[in-house]
N, C-alpha and C. Protein backbone atom coordinates (compact mmCIF):
# COMPACT_ATOMS: atom_id res chain seq x y z
N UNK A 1 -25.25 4.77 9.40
CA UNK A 1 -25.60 3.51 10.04
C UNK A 1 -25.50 3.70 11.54
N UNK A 2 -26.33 3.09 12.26
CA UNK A 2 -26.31 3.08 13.45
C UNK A 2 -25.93 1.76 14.48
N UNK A 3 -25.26 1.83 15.62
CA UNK A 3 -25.52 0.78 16.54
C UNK A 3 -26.89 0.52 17.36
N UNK A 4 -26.66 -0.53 17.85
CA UNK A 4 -28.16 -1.06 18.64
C UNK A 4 -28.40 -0.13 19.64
N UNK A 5 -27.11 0.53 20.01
CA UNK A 5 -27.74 1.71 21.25
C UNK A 5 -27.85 3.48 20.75
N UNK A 6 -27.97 3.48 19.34
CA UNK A 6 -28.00 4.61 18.59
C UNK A 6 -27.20 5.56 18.22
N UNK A 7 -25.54 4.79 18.71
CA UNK A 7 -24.61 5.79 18.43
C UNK A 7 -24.34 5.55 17.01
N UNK A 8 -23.61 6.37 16.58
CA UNK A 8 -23.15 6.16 14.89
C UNK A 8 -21.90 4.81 15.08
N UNK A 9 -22.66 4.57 13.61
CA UNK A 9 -21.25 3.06 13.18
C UNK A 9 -21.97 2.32 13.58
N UNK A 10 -21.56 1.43 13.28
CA UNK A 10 -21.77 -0.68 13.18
C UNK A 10 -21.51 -0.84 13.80
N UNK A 11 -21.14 -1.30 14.89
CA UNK A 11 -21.03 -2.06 16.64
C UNK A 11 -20.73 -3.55 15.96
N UNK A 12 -19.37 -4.02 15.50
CA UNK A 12 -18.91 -5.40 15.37
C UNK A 12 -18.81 -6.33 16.59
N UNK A 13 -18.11 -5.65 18.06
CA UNK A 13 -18.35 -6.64 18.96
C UNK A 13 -18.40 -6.03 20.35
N UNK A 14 -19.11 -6.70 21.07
CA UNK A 14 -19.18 -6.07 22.21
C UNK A 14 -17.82 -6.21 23.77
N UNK A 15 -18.37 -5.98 24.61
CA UNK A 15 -17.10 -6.42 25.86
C UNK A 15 -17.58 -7.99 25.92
N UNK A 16 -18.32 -8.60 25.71
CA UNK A 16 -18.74 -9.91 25.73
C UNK A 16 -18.04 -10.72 25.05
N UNK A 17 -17.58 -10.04 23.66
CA UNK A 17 -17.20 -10.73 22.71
C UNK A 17 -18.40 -11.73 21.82
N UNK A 18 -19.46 -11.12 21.71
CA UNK A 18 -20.49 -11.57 21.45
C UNK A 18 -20.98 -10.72 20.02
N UNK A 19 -20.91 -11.73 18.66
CA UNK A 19 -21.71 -10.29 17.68
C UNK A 19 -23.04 -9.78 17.73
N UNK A 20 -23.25 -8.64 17.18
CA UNK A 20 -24.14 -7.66 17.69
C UNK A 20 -24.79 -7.99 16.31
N UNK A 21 -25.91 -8.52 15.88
CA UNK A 21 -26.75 -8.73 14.72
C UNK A 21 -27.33 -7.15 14.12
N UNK A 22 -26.43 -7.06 12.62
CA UNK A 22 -27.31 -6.39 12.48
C UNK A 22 -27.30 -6.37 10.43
N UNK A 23 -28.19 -6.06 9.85
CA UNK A 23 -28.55 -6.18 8.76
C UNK A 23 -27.81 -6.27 7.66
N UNK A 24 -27.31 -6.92 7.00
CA UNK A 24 -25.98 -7.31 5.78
C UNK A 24 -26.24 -6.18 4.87
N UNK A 25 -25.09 -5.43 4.73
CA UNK A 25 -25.20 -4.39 3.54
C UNK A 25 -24.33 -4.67 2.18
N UNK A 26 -24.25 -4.46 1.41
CA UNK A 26 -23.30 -5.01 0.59
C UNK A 26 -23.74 -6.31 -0.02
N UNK A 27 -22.70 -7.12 -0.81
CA UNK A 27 -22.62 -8.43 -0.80
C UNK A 27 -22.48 -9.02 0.09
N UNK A 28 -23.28 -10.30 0.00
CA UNK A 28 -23.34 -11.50 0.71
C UNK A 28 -22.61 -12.64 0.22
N UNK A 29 -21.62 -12.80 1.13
CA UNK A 29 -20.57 -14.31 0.75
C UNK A 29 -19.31 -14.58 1.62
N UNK A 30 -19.04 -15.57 1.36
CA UNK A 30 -18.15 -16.27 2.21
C UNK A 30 -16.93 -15.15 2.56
N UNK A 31 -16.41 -15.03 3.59
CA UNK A 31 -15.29 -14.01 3.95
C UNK A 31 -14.15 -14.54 3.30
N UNK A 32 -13.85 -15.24 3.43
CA UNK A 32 -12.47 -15.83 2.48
C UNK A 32 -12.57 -16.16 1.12
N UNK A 33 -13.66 -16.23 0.63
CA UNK A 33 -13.48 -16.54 -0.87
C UNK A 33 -13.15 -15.63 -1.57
N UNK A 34 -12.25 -15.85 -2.82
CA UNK A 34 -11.69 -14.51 -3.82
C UNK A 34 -12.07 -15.42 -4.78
N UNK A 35 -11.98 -14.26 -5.67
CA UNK A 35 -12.08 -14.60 -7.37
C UNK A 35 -11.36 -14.27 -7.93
N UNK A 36 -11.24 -14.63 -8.85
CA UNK A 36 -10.89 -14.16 -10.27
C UNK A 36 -8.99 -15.11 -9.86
N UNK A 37 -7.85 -14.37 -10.62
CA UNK A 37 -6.38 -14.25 -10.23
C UNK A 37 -6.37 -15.26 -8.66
N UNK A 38 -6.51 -13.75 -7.98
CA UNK A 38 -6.32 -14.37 -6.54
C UNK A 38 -6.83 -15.93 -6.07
N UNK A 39 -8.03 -16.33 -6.53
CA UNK A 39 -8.73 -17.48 -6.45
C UNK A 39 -7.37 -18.47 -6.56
N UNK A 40 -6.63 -18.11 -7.48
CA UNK A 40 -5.78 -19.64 -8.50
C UNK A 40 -4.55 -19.60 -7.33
N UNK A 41 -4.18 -18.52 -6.46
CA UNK A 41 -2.92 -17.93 -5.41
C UNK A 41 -3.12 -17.99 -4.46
N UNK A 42 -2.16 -19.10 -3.44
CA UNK A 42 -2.27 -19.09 -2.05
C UNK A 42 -0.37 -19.04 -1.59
N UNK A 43 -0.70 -18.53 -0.14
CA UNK A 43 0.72 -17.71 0.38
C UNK A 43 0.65 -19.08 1.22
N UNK A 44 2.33 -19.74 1.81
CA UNK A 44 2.06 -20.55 2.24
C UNK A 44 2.51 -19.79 3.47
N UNK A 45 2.38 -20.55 5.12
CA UNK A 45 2.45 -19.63 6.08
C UNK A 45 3.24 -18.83 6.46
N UNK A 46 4.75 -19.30 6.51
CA UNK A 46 5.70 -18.23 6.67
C UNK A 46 5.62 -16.46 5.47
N UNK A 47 5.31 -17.08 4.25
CA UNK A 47 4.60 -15.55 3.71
C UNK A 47 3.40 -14.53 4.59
N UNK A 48 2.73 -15.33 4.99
CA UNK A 48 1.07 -14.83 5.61
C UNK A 48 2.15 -14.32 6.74
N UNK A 49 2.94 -14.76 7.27
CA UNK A 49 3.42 -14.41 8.52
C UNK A 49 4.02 -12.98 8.15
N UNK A 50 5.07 -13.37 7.39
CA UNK A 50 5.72 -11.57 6.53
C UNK A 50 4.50 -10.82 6.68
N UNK A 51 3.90 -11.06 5.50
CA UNK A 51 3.32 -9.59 4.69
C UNK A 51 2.46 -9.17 5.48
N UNK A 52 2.08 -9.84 6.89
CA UNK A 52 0.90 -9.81 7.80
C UNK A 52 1.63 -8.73 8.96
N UNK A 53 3.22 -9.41 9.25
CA UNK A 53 3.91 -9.06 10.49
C UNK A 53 3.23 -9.55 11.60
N UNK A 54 3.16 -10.50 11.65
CA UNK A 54 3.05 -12.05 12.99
C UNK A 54 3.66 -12.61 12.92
N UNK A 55 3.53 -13.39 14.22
CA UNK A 55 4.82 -14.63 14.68
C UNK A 55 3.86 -16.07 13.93
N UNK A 56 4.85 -17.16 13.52
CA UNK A 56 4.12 -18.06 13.19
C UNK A 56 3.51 -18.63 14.03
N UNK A 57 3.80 -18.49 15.22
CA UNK A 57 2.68 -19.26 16.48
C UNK A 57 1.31 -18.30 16.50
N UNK A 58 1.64 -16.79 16.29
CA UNK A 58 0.12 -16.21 16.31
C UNK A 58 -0.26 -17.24 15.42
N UNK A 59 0.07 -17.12 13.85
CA UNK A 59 -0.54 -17.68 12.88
C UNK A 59 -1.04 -18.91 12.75
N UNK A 60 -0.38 -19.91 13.45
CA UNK A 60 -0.86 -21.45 14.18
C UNK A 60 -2.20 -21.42 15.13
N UNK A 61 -2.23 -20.27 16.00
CA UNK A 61 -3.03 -20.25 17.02
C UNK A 61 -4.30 -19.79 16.54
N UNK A 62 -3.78 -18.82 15.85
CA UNK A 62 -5.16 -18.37 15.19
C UNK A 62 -6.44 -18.99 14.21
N UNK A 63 -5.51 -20.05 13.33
CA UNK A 63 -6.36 -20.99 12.05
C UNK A 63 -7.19 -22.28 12.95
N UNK A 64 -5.80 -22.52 14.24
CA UNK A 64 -6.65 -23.79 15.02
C UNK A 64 -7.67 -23.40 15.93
N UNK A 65 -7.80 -21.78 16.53
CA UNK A 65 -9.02 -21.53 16.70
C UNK A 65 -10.18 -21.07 15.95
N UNK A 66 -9.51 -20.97 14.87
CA UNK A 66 -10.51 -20.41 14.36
C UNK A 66 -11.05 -19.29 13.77
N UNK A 67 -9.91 -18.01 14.36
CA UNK A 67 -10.10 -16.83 14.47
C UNK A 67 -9.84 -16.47 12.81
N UNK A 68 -8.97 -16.79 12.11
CA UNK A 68 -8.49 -16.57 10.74
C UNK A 68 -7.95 -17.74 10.20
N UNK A 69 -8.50 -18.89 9.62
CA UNK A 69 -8.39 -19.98 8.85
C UNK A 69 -7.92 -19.96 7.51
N UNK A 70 -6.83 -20.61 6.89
CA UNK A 70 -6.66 -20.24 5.12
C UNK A 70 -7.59 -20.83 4.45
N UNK A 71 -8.28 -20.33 3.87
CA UNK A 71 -9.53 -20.33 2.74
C UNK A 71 -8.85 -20.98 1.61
N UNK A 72 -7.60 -21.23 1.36
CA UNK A 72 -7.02 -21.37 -0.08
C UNK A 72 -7.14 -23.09 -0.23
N UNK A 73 -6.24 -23.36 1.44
CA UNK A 73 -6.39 -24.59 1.37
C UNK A 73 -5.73 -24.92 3.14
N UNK A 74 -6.76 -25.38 4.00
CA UNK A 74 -6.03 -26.06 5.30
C UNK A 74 -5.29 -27.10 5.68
N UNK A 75 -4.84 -26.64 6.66
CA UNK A 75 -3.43 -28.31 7.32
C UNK A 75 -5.00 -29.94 7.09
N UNK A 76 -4.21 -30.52 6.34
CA UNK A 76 -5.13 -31.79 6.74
C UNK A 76 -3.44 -32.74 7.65
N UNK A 77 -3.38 -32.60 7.90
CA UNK A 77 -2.45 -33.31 9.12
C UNK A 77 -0.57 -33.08 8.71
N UNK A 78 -0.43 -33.90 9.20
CA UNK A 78 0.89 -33.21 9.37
C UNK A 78 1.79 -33.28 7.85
N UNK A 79 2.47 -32.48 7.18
CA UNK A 79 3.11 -32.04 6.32
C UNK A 79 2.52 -31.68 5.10
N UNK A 80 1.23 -31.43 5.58
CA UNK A 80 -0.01 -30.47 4.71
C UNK A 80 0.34 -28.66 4.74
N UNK A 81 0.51 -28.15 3.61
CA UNK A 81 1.23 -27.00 3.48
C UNK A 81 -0.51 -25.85 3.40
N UNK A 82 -0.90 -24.99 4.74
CA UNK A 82 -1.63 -24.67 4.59
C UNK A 82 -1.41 -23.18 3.26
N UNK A 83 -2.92 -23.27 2.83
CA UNK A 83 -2.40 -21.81 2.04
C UNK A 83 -3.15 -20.75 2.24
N UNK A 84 -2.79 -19.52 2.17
CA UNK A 84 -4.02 -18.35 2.32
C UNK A 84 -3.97 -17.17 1.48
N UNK A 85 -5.32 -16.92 1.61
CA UNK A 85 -5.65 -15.92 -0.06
C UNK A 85 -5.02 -14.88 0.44
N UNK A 86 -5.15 -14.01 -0.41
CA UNK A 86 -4.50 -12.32 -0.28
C UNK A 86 -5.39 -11.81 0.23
N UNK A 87 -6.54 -11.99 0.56
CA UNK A 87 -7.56 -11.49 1.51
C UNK A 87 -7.11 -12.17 3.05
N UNK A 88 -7.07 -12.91 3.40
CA UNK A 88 -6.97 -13.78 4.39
C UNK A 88 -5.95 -13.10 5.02
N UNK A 89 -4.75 -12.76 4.52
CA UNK A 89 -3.56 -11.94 4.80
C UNK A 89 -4.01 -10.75 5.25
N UNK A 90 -5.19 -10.04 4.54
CA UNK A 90 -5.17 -9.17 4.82
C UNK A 90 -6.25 -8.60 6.39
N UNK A 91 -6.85 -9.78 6.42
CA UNK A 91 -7.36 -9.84 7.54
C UNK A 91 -6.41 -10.06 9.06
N UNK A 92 -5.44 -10.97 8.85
CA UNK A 92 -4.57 -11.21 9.51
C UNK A 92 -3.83 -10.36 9.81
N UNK A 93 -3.50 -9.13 8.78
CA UNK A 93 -2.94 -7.62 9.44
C UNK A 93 -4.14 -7.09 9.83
N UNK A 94 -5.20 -7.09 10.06
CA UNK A 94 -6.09 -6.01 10.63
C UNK A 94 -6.18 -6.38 12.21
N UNK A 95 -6.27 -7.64 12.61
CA UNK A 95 -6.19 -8.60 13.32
C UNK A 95 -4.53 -8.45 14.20
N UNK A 96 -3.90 -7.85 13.67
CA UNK A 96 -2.81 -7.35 14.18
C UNK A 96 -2.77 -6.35 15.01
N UNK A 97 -3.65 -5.24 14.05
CA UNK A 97 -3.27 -4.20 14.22
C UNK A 97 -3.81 -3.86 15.46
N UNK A 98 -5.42 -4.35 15.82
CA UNK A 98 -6.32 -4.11 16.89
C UNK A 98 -5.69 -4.87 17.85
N UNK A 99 -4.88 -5.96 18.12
CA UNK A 99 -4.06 -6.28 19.00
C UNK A 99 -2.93 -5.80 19.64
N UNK A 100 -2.18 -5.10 18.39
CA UNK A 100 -1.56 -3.70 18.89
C UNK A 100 -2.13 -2.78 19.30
N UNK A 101 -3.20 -2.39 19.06
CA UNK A 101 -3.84 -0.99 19.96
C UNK A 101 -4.50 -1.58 21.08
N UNK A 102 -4.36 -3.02 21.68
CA UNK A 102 -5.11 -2.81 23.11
C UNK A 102 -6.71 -4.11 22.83
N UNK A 103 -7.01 -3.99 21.60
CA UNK A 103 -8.08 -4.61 21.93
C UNK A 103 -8.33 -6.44 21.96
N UNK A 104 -9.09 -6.28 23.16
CA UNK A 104 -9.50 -7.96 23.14
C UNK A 104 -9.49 -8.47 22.27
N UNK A 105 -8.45 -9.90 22.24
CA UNK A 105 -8.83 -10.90 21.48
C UNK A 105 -10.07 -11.43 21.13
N UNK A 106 -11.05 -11.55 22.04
CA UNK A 106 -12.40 -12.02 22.04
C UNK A 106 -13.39 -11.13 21.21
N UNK A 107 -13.10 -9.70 21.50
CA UNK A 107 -13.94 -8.56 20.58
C UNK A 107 -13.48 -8.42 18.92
N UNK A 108 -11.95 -8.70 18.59
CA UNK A 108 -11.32 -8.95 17.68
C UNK A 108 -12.50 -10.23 16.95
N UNK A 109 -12.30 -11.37 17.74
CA UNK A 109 -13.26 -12.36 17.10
C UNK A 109 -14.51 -12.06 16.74
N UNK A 110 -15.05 -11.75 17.33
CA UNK A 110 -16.81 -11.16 16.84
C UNK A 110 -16.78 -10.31 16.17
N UNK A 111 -15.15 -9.14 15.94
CA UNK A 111 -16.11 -8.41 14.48
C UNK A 111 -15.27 -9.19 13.39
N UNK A 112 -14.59 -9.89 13.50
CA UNK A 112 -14.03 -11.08 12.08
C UNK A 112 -15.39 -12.11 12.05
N UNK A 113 -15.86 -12.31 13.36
CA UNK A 113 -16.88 -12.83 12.71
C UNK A 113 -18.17 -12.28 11.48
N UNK A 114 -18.20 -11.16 12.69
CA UNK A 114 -19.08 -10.49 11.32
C UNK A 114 -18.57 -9.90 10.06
N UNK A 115 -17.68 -9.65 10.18
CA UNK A 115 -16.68 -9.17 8.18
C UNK A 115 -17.17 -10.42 7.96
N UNK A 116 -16.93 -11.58 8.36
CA UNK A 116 -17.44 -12.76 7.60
C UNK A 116 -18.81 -12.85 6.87
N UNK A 117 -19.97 -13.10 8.08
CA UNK A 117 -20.79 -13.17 7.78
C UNK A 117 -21.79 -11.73 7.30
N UNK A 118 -20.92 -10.84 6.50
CA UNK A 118 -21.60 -9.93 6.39
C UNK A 118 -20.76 -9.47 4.44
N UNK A 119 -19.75 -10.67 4.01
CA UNK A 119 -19.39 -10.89 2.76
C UNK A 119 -18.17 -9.70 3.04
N UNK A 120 -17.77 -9.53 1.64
CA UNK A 120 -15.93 -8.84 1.86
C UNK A 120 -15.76 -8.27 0.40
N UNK A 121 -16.45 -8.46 -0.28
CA UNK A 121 -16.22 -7.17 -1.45
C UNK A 121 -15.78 -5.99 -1.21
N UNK A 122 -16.44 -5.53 -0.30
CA UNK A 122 -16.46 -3.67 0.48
C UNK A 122 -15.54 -3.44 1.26
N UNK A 123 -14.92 -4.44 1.99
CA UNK A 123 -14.04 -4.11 2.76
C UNK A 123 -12.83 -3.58 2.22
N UNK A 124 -12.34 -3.58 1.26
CA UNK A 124 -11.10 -1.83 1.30
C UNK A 124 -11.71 -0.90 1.57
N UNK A 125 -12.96 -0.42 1.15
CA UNK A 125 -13.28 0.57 1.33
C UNK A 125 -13.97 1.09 2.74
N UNK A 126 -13.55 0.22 3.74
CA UNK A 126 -14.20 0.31 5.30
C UNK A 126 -13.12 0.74 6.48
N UNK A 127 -13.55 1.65 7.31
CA UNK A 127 -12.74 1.86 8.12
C UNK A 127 -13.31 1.28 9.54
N UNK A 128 -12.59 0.78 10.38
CA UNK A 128 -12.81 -0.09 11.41
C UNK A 128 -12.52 1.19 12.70
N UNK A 129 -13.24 1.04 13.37
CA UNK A 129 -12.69 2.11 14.57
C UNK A 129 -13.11 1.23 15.77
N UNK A 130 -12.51 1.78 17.08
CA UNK A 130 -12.62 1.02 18.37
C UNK A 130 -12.02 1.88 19.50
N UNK A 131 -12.94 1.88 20.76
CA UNK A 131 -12.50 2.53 21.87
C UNK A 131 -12.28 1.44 22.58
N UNK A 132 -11.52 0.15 22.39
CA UNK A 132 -11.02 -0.52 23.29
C UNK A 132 -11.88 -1.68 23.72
N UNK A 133 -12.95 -1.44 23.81
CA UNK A 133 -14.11 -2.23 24.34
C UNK A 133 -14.93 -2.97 23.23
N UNK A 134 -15.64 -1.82 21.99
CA UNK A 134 -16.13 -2.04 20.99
C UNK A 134 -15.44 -1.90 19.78
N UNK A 135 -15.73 -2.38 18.79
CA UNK A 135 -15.23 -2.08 17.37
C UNK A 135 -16.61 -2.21 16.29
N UNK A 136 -16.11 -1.14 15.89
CA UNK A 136 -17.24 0.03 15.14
C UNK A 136 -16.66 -0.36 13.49
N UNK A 137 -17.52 -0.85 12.36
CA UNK A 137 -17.71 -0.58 11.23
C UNK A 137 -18.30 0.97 11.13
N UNK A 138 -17.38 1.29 9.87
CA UNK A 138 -17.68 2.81 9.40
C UNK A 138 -17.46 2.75 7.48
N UNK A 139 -18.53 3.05 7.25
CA UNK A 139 -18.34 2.66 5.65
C UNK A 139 -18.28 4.36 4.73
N UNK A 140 -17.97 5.58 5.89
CA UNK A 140 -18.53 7.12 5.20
C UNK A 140 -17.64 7.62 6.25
N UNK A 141 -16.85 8.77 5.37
CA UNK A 141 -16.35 9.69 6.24
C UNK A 141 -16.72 10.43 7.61
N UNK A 142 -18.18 10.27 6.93
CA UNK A 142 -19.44 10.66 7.96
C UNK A 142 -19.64 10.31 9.12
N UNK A 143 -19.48 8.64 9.42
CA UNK A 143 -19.81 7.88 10.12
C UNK A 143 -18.50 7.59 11.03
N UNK A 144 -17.14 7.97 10.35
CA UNK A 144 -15.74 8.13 11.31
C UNK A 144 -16.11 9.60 11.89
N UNK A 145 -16.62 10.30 11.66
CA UNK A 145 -16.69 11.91 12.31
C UNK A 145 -17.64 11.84 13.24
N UNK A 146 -18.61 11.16 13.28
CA UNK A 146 -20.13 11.07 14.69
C UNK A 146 -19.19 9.76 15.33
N UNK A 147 -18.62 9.29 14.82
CA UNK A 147 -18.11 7.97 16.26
C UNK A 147 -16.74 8.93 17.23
N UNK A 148 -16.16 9.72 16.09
CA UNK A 148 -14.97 10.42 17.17
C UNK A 148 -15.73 11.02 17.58
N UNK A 149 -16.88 12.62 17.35
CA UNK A 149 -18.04 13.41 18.18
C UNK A 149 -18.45 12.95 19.18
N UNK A 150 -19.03 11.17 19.15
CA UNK A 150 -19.90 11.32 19.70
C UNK A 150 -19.09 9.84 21.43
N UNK A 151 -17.65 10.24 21.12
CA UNK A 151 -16.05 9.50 22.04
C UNK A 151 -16.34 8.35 21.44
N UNK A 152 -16.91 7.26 20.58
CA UNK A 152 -16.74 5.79 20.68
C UNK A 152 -15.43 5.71 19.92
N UNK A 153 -15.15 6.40 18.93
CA UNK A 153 -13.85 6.01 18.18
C UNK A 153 -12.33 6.53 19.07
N UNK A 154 -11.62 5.63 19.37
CA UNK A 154 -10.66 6.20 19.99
C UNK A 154 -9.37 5.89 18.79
N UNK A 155 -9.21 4.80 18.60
CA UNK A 155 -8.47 5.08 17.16
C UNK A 155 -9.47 4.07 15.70
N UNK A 156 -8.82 4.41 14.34
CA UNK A 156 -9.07 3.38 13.42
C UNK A 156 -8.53 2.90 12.15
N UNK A 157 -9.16 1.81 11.63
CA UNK A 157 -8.08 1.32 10.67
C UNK A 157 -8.59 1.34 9.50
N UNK A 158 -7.81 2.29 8.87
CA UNK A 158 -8.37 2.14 7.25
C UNK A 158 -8.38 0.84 6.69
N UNK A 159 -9.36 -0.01 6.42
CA UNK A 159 -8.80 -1.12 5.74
C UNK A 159 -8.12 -1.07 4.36
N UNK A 160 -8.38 0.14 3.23
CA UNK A 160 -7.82 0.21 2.11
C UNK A 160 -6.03 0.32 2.19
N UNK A 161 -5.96 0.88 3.59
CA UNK A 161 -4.50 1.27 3.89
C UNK A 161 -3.84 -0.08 4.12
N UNK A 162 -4.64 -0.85 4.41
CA UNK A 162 -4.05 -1.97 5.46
C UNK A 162 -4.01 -2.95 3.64
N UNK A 163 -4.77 -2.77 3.13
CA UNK A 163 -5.06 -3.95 1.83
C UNK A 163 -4.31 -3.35 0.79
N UNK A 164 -3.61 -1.93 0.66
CA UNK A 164 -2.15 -1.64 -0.44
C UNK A 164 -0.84 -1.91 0.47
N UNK A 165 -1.31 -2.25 1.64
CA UNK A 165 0.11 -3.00 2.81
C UNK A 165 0.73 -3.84 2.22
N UNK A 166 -0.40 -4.67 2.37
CA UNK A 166 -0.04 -6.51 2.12
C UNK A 166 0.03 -6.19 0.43
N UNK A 167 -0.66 -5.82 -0.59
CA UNK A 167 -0.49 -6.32 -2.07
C UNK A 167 0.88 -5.63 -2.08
N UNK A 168 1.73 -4.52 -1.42
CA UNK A 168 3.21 -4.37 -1.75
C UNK A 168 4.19 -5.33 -0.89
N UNK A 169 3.23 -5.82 0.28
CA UNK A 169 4.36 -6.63 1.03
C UNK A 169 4.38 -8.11 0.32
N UNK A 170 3.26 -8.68 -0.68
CA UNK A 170 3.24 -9.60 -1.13
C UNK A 170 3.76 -9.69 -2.31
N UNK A 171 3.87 -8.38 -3.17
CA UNK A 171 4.15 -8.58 -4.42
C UNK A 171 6.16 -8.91 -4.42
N UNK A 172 6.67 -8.60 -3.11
CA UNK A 172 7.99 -9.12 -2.67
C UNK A 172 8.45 -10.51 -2.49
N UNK A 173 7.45 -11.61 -1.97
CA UNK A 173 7.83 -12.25 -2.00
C UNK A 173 6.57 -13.98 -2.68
N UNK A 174 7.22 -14.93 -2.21
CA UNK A 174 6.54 -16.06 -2.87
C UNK A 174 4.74 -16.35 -2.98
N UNK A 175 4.13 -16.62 -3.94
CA UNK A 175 3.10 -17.13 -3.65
C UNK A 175 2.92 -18.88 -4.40
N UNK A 176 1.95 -19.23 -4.54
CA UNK A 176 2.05 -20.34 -5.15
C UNK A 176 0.84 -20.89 -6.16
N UNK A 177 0.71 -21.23 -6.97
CA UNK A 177 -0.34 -21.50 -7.75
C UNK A 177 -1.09 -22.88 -7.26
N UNK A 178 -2.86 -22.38 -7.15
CA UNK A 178 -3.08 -23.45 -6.54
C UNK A 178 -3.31 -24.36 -7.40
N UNK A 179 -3.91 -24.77 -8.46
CA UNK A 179 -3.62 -25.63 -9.75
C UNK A 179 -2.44 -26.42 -10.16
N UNK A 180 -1.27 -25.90 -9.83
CA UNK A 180 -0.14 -26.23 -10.37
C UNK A 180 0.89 -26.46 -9.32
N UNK A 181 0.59 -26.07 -8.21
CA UNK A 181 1.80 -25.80 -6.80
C UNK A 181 2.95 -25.11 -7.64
N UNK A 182 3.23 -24.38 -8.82
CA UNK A 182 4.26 -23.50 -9.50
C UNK A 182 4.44 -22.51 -8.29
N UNK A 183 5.89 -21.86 -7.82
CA UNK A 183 5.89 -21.36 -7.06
C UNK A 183 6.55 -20.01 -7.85
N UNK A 184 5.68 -18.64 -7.48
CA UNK A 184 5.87 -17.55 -8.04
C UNK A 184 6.61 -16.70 -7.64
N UNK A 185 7.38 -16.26 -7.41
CA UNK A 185 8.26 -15.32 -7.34
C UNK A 185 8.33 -13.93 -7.21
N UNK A 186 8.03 -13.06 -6.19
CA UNK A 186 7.97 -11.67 -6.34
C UNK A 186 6.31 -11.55 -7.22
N UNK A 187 4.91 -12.38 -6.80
CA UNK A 187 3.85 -12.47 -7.23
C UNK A 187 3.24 -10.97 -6.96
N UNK A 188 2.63 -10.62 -7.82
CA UNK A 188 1.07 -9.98 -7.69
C UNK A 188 0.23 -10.25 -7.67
N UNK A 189 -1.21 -10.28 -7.40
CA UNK A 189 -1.96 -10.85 -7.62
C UNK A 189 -2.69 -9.72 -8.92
N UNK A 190 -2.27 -8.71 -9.48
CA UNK A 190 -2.96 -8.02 -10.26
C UNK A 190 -1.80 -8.64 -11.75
N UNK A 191 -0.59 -8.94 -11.24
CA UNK A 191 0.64 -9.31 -12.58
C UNK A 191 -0.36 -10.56 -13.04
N UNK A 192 -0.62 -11.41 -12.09
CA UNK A 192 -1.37 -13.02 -12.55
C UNK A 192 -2.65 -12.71 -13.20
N UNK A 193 -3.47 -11.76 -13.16
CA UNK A 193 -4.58 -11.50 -13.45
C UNK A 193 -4.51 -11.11 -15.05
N UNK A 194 -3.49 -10.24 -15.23
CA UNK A 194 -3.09 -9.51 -16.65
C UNK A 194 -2.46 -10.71 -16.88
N UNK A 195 -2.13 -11.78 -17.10
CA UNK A 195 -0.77 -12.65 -17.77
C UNK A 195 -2.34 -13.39 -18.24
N UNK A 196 -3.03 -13.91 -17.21
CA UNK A 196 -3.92 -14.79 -17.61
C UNK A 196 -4.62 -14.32 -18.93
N UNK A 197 -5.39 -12.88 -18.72
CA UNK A 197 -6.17 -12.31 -19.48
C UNK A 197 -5.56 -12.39 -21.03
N UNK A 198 -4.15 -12.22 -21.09
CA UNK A 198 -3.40 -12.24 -22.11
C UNK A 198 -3.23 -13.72 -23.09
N UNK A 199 -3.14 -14.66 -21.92
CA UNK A 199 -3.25 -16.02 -22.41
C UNK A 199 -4.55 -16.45 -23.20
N UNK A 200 -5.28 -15.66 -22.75
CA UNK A 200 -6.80 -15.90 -23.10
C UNK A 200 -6.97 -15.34 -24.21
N UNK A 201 -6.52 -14.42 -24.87
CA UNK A 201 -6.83 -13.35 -25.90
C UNK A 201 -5.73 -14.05 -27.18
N UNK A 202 -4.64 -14.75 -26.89
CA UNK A 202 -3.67 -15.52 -27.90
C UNK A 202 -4.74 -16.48 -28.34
């Protein structure tokens, strides 16, 4: 895959902070929506905050701009318990991480915009790279080797690394059932998936 100026990789955002349009590969769908298990499981914020490693004010600042919103279920005013999927979390550590290495908040936004609008099935299997300025989708070993060749990659983030983070940092502590508000205990989202399947088969 290429960027608009022909280097290798996806070009997610520019120094503008502006996304760079370019052709949806993969599935097409909402960035926060999950299925299956996960669908029925939302973390309420102080979890998202853990398994993410943010302060709850990032995590405040971020849903009221906009940047990472809980998909599970949002603040409708005050003592509304927001919730967020195990995806959402896991965006929220990636979103970390590029803030730890240096990069703009604003460039951060335009390529969450586009993981969005470009669906999220694929994303474990994507590595994110960035020289500070830009951040580069890379979906092939291939495509991390011509972005370091060719200097745009200065570091990057496995997302699969970043998405067995959070399912061990989550399976530690609370989640909550969104059907039931039952509050789970040391959850998986793969334990809820097998319990269900089981219920189903009795």
């Amino acid at each position: 895959m290429s960027s608009a100026d022909g280097t290798a990789g996806s070009s997610l955002g520019r120094v503008s902070g502006e996304s760079v349009p370019y052709p949806l590969h993969g599935s097409v769908g909402d960035f926060g929506t999950d299925t299956g298990a996960d669908a029925a499981i939302g973390y309420r914020g102080p979890t998202a905050c853990a398994a993410a490693g943010i302060t709850y004010r990032q995590l405040d600042y971020w849903a009221r701009t906009g940047l990472v919103e809980p998909s599970v279920r949002p603040a409708y005013g005050s003592g509304t318990q927001r919730l967020y999927s195990f995806r959402d979390v896991v965006v929220l550590k990636i979103v970390k991480r590029f803030l730890d290495t240096g990069v703009a908040l604003q460039n951060i936004r335009a390529a969450v915009q586009h993981l969005r609008a470009r669906g999220f099935r694929d994303l474990e299997r994507m590595t994110l790279m960035s020289d500070g300025a830009t951040v580069y989708e890379c979906s092939s070993p291939d495509e991390v080797v011509d972005l370091l060749q060719g200097g745009q990659g200065v570091f990057g983030i496995a997302v699969g690394v970043v998405w067995r983070d959070v399912e061990a940092a989550l399976s530690q502590l609370h989640g909550e059932r969104v059907d039931t508000g039952e509050t789970l205990i040391g959850h998986n989202p793969g334990d809820e998936l097998a319990r269900r399947r089981r219920d189903k088969a009795v």
